[in-house]
C-alpha atoms as a PDB file:
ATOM      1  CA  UNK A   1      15.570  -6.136 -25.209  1.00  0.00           C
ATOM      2  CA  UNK A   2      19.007  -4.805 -26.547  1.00  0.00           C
ATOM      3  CA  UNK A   3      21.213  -2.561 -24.519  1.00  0.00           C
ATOM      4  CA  UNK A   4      20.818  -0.344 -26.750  1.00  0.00           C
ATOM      5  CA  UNK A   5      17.050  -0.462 -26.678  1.00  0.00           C
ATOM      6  CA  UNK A   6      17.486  -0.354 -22.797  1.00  0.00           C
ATOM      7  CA  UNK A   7      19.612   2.637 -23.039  1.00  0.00           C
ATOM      8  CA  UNK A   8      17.354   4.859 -24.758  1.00  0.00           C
ATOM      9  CA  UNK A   9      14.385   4.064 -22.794  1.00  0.00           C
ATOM     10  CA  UNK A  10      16.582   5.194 -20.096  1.00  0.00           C
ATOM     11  CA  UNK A  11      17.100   8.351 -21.191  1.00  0.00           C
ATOM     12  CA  UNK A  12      14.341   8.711 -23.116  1.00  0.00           C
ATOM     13  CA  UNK A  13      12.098   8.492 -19.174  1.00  0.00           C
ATOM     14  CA  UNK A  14      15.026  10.911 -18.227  1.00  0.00           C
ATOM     15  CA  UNK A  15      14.097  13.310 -20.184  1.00  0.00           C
ATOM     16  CA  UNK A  16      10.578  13.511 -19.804  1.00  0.00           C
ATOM     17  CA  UNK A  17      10.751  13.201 -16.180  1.00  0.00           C
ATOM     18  CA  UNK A  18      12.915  16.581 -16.237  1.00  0.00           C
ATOM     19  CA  UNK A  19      10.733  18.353 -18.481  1.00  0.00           C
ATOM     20  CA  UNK A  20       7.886  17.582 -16.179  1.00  0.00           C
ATOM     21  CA  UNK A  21       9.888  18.955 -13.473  1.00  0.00           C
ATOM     22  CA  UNK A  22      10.382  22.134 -15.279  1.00  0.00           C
ATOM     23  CA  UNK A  23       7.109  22.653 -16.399  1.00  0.00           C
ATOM     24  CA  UNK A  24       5.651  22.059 -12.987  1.00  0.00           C
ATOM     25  CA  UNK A  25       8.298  24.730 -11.683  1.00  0.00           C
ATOM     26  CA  UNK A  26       6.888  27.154 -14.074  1.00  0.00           C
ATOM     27  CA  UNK A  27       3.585  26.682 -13.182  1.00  0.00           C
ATOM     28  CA  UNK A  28       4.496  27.186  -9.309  1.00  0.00           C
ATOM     29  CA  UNK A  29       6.292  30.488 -10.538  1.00  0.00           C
ATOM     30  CA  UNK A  30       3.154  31.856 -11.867  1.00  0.00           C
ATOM     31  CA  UNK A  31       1.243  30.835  -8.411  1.00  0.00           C
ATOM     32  CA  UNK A  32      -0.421  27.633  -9.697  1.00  0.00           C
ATOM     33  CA  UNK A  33       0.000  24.525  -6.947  1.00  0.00           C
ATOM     34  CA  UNK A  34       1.037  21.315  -7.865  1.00  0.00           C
ATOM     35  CA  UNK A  35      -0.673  18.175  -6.384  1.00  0.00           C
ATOM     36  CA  UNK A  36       0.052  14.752  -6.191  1.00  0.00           C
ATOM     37  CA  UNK A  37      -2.646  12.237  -6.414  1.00  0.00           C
ATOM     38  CA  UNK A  38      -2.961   9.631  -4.092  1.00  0.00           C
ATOM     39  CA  UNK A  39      -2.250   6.798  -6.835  1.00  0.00           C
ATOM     40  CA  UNK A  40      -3.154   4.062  -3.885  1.00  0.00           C
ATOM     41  CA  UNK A  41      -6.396   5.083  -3.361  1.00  0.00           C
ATOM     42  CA  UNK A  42      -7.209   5.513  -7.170  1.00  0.00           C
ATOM     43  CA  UNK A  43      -5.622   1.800  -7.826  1.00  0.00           C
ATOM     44  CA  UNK A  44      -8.051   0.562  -5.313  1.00  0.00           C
ATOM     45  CA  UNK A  45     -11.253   2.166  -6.312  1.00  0.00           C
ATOM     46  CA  UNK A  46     -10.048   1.417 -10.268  1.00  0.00           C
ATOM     47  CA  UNK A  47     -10.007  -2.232  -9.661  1.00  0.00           C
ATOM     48  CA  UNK A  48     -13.081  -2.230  -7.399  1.00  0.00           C
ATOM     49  CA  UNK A  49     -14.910  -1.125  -9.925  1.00  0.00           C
ATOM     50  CA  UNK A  50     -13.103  -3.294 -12.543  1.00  0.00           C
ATOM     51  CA  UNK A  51     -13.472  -6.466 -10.761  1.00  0.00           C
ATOM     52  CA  UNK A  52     -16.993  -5.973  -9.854  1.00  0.00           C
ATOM     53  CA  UNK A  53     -17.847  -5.778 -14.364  1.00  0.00           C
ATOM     54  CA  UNK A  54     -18.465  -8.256 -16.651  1.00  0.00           C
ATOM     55  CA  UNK A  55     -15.273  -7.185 -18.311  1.00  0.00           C
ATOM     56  CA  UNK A  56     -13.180  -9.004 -15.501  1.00  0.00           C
ATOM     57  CA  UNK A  57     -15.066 -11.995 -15.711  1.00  0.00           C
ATOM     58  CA  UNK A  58     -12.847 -12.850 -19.025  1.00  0.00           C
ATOM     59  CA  UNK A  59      -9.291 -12.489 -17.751  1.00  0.00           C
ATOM     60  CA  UNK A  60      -7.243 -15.707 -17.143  1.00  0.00           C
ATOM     61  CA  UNK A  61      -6.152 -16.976 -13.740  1.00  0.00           C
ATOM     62  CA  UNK A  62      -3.300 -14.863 -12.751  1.00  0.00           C
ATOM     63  CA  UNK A  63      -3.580 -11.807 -14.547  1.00  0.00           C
ATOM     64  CA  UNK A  64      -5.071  -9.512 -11.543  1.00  0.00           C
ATOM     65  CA  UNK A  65      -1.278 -10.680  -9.714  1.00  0.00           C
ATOM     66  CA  UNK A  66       0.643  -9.539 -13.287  1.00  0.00           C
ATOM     67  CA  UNK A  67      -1.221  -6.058 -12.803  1.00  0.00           C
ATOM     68  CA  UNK A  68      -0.604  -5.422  -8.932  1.00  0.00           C
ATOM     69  CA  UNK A  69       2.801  -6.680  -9.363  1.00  0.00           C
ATOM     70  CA  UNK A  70       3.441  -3.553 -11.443  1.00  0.00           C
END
């Protein structure tokens, strides 16, 4: 990937990450709460559930390590 490419990805997650934070700040100003999943558990139930179809059954050796690596 180019710098350049690089560099407006960059800013590109910058931005959207402070929009989110504004939005969410609005919504707390007009009494709305704000809550944070707990990613970990989903993950875990996700690829329970994944692992235990007949979808999983076609992935190549490896691939479940490329995905948790993330």
């Amino acid at each position: 990937m180019s710098p350049l490419s690089t560099a407006a990805i960059d800013w590109s997650q910058a931005e959207h990450l402070k929009q989110e934070g504004e939005l969410a700040k609005s919504f707390e100003e007009k009494g709305l709460k704000i809550y944070t999943p707990d990613v970990e558990a989903f993950r875990e139930h996700a690829q329970k559930m994944y692992l235990a179809s007949d979808l999983a059954k076609s992935w190549p050796p490896g691939m479940l390590d490329k995905i948790n690596a993330m």
